[in-house]
C-alpha atoms as a PDB file:
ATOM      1  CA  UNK A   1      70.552 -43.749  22.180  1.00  0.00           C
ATOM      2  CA  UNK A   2      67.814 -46.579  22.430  1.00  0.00           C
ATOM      3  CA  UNK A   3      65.127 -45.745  24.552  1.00  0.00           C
ATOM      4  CA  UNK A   4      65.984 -48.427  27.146  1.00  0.00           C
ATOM      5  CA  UNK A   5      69.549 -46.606  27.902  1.00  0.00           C
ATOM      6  CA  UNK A   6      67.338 -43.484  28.203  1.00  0.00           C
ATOM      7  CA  UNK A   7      65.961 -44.704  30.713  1.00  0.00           C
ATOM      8  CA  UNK A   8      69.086 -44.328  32.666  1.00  0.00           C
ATOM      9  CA  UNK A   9      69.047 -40.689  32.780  1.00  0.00           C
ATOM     10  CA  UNK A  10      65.277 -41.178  34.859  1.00  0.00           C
ATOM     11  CA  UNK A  11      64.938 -40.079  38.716  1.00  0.00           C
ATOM     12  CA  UNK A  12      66.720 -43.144  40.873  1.00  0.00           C
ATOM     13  CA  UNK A  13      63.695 -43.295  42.480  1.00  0.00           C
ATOM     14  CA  UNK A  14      61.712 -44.333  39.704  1.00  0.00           C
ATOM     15  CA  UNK A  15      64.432 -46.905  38.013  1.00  0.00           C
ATOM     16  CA  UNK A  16      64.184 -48.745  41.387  1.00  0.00           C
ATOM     17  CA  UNK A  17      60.905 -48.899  41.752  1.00  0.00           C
ATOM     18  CA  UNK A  18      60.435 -50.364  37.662  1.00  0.00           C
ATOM     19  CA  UNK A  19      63.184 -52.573  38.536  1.00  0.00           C
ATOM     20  CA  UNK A  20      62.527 -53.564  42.012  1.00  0.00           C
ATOM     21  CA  UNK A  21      61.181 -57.611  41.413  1.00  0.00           C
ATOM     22  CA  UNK A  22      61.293 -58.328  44.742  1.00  0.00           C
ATOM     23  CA  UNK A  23      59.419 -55.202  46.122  1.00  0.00           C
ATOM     24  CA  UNK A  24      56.987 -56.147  43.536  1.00  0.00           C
ATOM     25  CA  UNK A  25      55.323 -58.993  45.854  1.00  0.00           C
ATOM     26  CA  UNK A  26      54.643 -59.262  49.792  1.00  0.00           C
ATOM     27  CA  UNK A  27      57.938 -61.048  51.515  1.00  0.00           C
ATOM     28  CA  UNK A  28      55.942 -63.866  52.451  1.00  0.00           C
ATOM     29  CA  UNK A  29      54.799 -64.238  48.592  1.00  0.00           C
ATOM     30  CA  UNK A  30      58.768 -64.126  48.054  1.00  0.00           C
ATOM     31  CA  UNK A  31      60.101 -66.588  50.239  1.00  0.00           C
ATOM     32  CA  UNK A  32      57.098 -68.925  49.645  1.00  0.00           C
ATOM     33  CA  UNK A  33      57.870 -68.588  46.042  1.00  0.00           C
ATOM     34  CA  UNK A  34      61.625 -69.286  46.746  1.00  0.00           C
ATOM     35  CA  UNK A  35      60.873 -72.790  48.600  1.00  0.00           C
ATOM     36  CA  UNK A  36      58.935 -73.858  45.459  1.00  0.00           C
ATOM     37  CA  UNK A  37      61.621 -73.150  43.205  1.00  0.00           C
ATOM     38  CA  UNK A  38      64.035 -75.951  45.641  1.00  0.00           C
ATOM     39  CA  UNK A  39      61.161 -78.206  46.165  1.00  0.00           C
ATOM     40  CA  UNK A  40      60.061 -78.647  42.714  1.00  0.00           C
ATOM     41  CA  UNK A  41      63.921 -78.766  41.555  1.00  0.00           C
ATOM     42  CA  UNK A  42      64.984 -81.408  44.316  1.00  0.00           C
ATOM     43  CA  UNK A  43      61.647 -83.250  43.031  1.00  0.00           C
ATOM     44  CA  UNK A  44      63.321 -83.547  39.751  1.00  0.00           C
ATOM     45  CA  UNK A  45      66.540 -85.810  41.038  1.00  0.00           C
ATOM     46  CA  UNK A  46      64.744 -88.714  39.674  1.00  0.00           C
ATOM     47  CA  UNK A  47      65.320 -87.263  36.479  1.00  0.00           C
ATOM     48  CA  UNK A  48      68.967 -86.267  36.730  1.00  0.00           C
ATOM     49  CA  UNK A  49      71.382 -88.025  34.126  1.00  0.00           C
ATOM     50  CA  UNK A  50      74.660 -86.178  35.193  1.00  0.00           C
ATOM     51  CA  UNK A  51      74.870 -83.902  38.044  1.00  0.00           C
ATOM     52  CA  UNK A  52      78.031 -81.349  38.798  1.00  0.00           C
ATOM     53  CA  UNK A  53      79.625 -81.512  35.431  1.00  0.00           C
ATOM     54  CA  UNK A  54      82.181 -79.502  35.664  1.00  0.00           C
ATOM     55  CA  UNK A  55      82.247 -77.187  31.909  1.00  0.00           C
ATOM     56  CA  UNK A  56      84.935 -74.452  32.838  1.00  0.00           C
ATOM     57  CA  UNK A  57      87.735 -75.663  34.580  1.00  0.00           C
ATOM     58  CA  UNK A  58      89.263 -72.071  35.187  1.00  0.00           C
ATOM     59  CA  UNK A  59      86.487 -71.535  37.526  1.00  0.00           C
ATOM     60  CA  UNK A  60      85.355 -74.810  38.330  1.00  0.00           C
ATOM     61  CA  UNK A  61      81.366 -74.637  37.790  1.00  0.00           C
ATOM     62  CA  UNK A  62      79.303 -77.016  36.838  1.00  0.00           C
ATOM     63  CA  UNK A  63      76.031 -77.971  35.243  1.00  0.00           C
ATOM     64  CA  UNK A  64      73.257 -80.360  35.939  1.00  0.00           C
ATOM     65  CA  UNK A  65      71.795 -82.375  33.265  1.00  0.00           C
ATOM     66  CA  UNK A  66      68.140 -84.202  33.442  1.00  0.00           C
ATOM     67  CA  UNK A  67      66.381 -86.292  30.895  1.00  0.00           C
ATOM     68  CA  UNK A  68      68.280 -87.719  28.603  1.00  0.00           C
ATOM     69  CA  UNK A  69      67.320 -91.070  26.661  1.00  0.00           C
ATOM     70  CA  UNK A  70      68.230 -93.612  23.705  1.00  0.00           C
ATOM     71  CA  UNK A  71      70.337 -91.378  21.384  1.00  0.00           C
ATOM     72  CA  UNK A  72      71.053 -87.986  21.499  1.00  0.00           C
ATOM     73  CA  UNK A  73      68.402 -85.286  22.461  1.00  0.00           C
ATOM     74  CA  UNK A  74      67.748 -81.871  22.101  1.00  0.00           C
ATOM     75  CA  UNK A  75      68.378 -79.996  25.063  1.00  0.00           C
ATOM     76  CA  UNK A  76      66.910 -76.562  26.931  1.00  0.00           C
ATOM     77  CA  UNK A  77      69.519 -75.034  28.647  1.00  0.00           C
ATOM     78  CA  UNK A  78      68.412 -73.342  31.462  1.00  0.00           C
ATOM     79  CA  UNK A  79      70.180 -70.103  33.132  1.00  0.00           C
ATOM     80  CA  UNK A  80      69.108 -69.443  36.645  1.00  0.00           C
ATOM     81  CA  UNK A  81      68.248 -65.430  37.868  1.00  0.00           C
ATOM     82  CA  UNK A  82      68.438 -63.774  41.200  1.00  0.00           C
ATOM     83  CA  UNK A  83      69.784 -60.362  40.217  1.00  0.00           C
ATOM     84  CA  UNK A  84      73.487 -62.174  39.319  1.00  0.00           C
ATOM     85  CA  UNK A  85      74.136 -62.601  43.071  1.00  0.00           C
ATOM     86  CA  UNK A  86      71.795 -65.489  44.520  1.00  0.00           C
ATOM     87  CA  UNK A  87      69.597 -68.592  43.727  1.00  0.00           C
ATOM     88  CA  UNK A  88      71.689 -71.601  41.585  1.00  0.00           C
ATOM     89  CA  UNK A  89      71.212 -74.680  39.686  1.00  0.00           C
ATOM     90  CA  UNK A  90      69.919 -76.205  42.856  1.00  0.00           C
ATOM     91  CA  UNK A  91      66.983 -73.777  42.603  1.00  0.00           C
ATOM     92  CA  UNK A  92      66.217 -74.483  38.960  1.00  0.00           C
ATOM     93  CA  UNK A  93      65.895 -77.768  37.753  1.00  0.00           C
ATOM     94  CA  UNK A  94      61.876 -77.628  38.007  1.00  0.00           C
ATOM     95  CA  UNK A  95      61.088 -77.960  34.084  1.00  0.00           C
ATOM     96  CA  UNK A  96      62.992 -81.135  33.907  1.00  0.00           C
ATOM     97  CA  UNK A  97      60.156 -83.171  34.397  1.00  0.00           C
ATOM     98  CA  UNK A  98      58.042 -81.500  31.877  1.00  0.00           C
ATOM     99  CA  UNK A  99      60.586 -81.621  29.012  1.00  0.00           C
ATOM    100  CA  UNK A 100      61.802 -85.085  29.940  1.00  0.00           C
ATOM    101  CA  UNK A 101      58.218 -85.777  29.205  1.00  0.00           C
ATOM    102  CA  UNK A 102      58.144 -84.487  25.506  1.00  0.00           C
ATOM    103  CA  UNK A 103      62.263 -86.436  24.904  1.00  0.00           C
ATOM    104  CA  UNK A 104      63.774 -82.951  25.340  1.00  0.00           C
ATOM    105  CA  UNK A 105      67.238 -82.907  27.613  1.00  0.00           C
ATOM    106  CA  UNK A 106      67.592 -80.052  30.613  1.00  0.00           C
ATOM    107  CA  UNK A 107      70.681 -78.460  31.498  1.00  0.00           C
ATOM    108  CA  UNK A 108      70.642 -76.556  34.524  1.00  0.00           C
ATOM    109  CA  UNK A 109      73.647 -73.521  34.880  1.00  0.00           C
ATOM    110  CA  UNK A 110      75.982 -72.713  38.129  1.00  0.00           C
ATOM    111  CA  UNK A 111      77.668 -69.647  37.401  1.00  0.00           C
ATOM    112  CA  UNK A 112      79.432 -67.433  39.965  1.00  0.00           C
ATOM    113  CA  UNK A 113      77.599 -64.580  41.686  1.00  0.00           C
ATOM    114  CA  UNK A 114      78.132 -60.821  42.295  1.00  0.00           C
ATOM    115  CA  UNK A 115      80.232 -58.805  43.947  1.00  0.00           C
ATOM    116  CA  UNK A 116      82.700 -61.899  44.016  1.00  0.00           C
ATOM    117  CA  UNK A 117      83.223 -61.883  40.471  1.00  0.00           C
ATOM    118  CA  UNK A 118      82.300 -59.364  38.234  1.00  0.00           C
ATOM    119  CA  UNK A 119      79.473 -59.730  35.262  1.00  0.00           C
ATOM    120  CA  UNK A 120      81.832 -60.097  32.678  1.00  0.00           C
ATOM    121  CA  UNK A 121      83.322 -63.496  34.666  1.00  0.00           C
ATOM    122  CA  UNK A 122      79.759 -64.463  34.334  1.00  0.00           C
ATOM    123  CA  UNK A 123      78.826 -63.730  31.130  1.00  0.00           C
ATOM    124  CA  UNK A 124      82.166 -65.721  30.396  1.00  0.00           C
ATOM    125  CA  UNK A 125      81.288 -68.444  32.376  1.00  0.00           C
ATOM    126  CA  UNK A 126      77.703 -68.947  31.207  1.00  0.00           C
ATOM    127  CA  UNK A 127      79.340 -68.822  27.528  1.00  0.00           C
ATOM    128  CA  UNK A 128      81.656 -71.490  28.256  1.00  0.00           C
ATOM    129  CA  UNK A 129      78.552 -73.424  29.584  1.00  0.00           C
ATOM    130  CA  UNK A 130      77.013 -73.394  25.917  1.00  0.00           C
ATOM    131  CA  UNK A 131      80.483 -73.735  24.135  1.00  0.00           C
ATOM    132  CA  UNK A 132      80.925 -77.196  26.589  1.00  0.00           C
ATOM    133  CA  UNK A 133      77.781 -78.632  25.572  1.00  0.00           C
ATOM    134  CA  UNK A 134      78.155 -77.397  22.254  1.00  0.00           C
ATOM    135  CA  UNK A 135      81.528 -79.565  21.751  1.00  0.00           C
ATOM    136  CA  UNK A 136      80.877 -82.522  24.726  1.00  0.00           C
ATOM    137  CA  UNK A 137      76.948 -83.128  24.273  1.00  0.00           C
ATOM    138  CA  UNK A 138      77.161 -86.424  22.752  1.00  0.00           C
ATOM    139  CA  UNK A 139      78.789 -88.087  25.659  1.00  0.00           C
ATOM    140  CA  UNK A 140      76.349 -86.813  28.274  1.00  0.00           C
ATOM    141  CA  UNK A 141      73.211 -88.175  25.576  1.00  0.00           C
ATOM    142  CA  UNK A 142      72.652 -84.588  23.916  1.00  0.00           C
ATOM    143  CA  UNK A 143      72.632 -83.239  20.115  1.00  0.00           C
ATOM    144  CA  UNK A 144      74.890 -80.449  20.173  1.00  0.00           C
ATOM    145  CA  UNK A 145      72.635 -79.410  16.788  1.00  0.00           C
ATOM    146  CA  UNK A 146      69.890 -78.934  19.072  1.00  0.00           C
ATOM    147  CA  UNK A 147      70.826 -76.457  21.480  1.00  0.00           C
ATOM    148  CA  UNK A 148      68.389 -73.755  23.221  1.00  0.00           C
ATOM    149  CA  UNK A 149      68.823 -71.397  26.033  1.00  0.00           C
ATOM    150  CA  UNK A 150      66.544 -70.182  28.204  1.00  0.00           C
ATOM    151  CA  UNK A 151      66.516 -68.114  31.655  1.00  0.00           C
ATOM    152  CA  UNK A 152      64.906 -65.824  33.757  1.00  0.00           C
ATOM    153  CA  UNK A 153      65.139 -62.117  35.277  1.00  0.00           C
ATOM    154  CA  UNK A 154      69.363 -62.023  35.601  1.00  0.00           C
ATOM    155  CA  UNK A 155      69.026 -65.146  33.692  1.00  0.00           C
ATOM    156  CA  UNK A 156      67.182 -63.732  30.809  1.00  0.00           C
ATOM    157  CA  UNK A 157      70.341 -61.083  30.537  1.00  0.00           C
ATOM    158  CA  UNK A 158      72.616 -64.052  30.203  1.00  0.00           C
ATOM    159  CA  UNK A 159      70.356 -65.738  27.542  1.00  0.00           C
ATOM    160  CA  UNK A 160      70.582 -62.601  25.423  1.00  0.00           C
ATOM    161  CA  UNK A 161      74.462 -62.517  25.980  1.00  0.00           C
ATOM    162  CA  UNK A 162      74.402 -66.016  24.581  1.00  0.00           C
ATOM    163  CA  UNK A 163      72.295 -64.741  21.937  1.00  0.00           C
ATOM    164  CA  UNK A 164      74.515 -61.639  20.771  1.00  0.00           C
ATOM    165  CA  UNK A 165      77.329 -61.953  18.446  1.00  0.00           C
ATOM    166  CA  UNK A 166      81.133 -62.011  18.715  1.00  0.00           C
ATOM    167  CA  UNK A 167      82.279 -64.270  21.380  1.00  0.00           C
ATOM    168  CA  UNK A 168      82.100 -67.395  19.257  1.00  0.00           C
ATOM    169  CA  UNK A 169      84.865 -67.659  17.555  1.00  0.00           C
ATOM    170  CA  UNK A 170      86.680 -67.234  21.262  1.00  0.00           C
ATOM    171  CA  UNK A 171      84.954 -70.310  22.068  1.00  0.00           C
ATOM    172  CA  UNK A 172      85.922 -72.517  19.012  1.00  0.00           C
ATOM    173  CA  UNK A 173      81.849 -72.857  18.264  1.00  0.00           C
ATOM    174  CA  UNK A 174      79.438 -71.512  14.991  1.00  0.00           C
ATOM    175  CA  UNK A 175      77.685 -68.100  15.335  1.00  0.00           C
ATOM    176  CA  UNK A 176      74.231 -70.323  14.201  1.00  0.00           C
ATOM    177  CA  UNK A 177      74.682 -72.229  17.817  1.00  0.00           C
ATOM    178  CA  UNK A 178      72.064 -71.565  19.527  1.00  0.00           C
ATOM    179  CA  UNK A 179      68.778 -73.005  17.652  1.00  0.00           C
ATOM    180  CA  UNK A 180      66.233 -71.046  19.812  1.00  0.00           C
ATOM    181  CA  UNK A 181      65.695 -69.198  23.208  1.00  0.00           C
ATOM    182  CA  UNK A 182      63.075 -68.286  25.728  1.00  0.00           C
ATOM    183  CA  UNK A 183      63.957 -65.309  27.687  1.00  0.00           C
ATOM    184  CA  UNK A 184      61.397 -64.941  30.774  1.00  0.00           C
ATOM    185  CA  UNK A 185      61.659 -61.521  32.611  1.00  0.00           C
ATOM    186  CA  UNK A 186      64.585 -60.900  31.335  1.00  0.00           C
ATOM    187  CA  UNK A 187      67.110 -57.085  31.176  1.00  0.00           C
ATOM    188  CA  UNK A 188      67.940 -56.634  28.049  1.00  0.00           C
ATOM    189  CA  UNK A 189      69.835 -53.192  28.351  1.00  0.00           C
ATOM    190  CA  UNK A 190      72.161 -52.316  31.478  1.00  0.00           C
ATOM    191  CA  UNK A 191      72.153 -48.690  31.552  1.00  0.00           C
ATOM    192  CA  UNK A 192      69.185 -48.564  33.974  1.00  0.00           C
ATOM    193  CA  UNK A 193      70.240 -51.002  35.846  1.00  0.00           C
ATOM    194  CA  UNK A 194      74.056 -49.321  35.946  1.00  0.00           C
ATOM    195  CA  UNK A 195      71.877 -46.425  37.838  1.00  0.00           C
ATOM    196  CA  UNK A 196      69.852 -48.556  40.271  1.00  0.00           C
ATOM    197  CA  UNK A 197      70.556 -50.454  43.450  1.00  0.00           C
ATOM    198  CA  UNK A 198      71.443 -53.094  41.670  1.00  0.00           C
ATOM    199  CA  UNK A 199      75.058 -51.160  41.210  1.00  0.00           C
ATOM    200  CA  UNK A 200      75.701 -51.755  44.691  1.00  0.00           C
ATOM    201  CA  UNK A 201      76.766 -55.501  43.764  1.00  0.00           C
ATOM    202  CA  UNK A 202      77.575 -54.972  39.897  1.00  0.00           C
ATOM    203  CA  UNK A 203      79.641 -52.112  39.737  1.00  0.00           C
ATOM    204  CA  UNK A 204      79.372 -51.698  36.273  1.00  0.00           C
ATOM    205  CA  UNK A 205      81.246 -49.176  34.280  1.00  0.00           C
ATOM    206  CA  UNK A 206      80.359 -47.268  30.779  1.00  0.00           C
ATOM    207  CA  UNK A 207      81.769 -49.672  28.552  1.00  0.00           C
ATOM    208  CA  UNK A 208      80.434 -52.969  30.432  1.00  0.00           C
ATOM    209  CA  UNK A 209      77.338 -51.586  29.786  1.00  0.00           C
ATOM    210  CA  UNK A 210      77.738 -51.554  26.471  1.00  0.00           C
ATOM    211  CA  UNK A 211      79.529 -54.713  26.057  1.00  0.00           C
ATOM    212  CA  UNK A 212      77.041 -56.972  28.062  1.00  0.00           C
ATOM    213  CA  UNK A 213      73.671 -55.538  27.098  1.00  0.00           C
ATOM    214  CA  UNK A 214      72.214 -57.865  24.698  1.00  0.00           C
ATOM    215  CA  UNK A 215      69.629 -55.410  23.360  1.00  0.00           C
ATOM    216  CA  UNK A 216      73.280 -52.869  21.951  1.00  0.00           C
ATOM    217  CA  UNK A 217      74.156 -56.154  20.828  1.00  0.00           C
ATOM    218  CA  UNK A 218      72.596 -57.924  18.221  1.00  0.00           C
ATOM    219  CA  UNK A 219      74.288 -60.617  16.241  1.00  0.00           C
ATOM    220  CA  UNK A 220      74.168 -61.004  12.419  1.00  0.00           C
ATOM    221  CA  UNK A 221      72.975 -65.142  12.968  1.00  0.00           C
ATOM    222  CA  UNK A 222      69.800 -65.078  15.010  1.00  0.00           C
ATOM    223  CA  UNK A 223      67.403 -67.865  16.373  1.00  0.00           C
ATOM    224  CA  UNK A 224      63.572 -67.699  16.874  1.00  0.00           C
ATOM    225  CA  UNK A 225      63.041 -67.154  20.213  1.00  0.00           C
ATOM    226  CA  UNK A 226      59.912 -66.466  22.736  1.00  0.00           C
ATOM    227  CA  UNK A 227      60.331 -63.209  24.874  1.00  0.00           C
ATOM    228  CA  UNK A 228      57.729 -63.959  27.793  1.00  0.00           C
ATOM    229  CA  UNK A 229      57.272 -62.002  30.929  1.00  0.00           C
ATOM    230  CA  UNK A 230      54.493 -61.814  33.733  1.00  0.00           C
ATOM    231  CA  UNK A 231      51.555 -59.270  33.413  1.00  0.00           C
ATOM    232  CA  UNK A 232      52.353 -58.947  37.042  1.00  0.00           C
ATOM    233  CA  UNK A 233      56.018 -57.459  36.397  1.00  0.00           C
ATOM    234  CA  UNK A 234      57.859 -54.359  37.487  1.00  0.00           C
ATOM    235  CA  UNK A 235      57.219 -51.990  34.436  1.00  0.00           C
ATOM    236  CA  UNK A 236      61.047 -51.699  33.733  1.00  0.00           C
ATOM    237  CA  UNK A 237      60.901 -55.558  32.861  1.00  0.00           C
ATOM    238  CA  UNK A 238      57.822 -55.091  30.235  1.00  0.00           C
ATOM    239  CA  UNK A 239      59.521 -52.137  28.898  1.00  0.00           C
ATOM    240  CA  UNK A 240      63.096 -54.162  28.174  1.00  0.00           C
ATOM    241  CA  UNK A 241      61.179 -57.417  27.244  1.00  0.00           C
ATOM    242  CA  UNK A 242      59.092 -55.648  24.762  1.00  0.00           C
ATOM    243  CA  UNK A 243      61.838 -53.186  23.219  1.00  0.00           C
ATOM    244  CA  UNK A 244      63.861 -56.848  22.672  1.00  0.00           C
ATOM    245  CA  UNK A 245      61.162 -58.710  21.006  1.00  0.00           C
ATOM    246  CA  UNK A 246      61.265 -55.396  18.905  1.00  0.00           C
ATOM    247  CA  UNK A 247      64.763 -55.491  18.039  1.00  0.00           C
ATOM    248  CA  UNK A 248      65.506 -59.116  17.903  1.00  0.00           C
ATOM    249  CA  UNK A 249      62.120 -58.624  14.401  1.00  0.00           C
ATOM    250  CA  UNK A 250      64.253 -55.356  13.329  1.00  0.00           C
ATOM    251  CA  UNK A 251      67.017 -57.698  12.566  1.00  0.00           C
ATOM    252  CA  UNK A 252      65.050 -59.478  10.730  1.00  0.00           C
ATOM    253  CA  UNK A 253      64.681 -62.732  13.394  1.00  0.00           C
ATOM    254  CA  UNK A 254      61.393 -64.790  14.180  1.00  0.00           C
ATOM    255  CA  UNK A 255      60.225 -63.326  17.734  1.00  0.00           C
ATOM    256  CA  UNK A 256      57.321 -63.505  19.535  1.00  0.00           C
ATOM    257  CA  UNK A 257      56.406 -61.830  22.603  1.00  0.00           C
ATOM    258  CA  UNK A 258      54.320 -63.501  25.586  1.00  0.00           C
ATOM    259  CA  UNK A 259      52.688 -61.495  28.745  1.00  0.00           C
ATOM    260  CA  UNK A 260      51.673 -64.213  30.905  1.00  0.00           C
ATOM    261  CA  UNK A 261      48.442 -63.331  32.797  1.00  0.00           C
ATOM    262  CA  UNK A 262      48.417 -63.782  36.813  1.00  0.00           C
ATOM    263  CA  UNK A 263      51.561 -64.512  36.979  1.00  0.00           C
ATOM    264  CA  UNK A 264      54.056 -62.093  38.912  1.00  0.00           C
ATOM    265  CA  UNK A 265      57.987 -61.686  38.560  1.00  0.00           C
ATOM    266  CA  UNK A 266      58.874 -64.861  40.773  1.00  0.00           C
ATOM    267  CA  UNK A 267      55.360 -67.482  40.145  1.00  0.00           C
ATOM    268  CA  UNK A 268      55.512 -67.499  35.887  1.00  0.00           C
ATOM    269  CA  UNK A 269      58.788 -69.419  35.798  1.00  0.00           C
ATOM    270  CA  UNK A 270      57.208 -71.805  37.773  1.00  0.00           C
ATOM    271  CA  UNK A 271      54.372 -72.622  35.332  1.00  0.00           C
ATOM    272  CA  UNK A 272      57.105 -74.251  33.293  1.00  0.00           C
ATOM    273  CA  UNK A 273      57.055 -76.959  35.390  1.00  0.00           C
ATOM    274  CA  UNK A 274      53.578 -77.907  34.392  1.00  0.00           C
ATOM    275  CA  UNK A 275      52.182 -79.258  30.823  1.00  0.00           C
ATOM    276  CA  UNK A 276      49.569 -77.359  30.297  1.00  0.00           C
ATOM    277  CA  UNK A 277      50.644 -73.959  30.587  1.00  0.00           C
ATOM    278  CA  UNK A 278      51.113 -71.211  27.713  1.00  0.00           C
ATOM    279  CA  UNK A 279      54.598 -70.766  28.780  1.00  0.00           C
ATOM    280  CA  UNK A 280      55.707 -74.653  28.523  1.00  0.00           C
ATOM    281  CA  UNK A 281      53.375 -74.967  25.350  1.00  0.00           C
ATOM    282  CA  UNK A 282      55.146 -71.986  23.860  1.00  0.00           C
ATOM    283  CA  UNK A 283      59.138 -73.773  24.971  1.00  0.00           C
ATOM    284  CA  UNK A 284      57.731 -77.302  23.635  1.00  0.00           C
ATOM    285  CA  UNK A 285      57.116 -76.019  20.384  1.00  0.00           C
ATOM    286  CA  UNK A 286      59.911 -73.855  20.307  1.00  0.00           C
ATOM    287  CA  UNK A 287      62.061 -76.851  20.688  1.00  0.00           C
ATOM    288  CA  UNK A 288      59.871 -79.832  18.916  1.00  0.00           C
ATOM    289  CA  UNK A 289      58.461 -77.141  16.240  1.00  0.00           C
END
């Protein structure tokens, strides 16, 4: 058993409060925090290129895309969080502007939320996201060669689904997909989380657990990625960020791992919205090498 399913066996008490991101800040931080994520993202509409593309037609979500130019570009796809029940593409177009900037392409992810659907549905529908772009780019001004996935907190889970191996053939699209990723915050293993409040919406069994936690996952074809989080996290989020970054060099994959100083679970994303920042430095070159 890894250690981060260990840490399911811990005192509820204790998993809540290393997994409880919004307890982590004052409400007022929270909600202030929330408004700059729509601000910054509704700022970005002068960048949009296509908006509500629908990629799944089974469920009918969409994606927003931002930036694109003369000729194909690459794109960061970007995979919203809020604990796999709130927030949306909406909320999380903010980096556009940055990346546009450099002649890299966003895509920003709608998926359904919890208790609605469950997190398989999601994981699905965030697949189908990738596979869409992956075999439609071109027409929407993207290079389906150049694909990378990023997200944060619940978002940073469904990166690391995107990441781990065996749904591709499903999707009609190569293991060696994905180019690179930038989990932020993200939950790598769900057996914690499986015995936190966080099962009140996710109602997640034994085997989901298994089968959607990246970190019991880890495909044979890997990417370099950038595992960042905020020195101001809940500890449960170091703890699965740096156990991934771990795993992901086991397999033998180019990782490196990023604490981000004064930032806190909510602010950090939002330095990607700026150009001089170690966490938009570290995505730019990532992407542009």
């Amino acid at each position: 058993m890894s250690a981060l399913a260990e840490e399911a066996n811990w005192p509820r008490e204790i998993i809540d409060r290393d997994y409880g991101a919004r307890a982590s800040v004052a409400p007022e931080v929270f909600d202030a925090e929330m408004r700059n994520y729509r601000g910054r993202s509704e700022e970005m509409r002068v960048h949009a290129s296509h908006l509500d593309v629908v990629y799944d037609a089974g469920s009918g979500q969409t994606i927003d895309i931002y930036g694109t130019g003369e000729g194909p570009r690459p794109v960061f796809v970007f995979i919203h969080g809020g604990y796999w029940r709130m927030l949306s593409k909406h909320d999380s177009a903010f980096m556009a502007g940055m990346l546009a900037s450099h002649g890299i392409a966003t895509a920003v992810v709608d998926y359904s939320l919890a208790p609605d659907v469950t997190l398989e549905e999601i994981v699905r529908e965030v697949r189908a996201a990738i596979a869409f772009l992956a075999k439609n780019g071109r027409q929407y001004g993207i290079d389906p060669d150049r694909i990378y996935v990023g997200g944060s907190s619940a978002g940073g889970h469904l990166t690391g689904t995107v990441l781990a191996g065996g749904w591709h053939q499903q999707f009609g699209v190569p293991e060696n997909l994905i180019k690179g990723a930038m989990p932020i915050s993200g939950l790598f293993h769900l057996a914690p989380i499986a015995n936190s409040f966080v099962q009140d919406w996710l109602s997640l069994d034994a085997s989901e657990v298994e089968a959607l936690s990246p970190a019991a996952n880890i495909p044979d074809v890997g990417c370099p990625v950038v595992v960042a989080y905020a020195d101001g996290e809940p500890a449960g989020f170091k703890r699965q960020s740096a156990e991934y970054d771990r795993l992901w060099r086991e397999a033998g994959f180019a990782s490196e791992l990023i604490e981000v100083a004064g930032r806190n679970h909510f602010d950090v994303l939002l330095d990607l919205a700026s150009d001089d920042t170690v966490l938009s430095k570290a995505l730019v070159k990532l992407i542009k090498g």
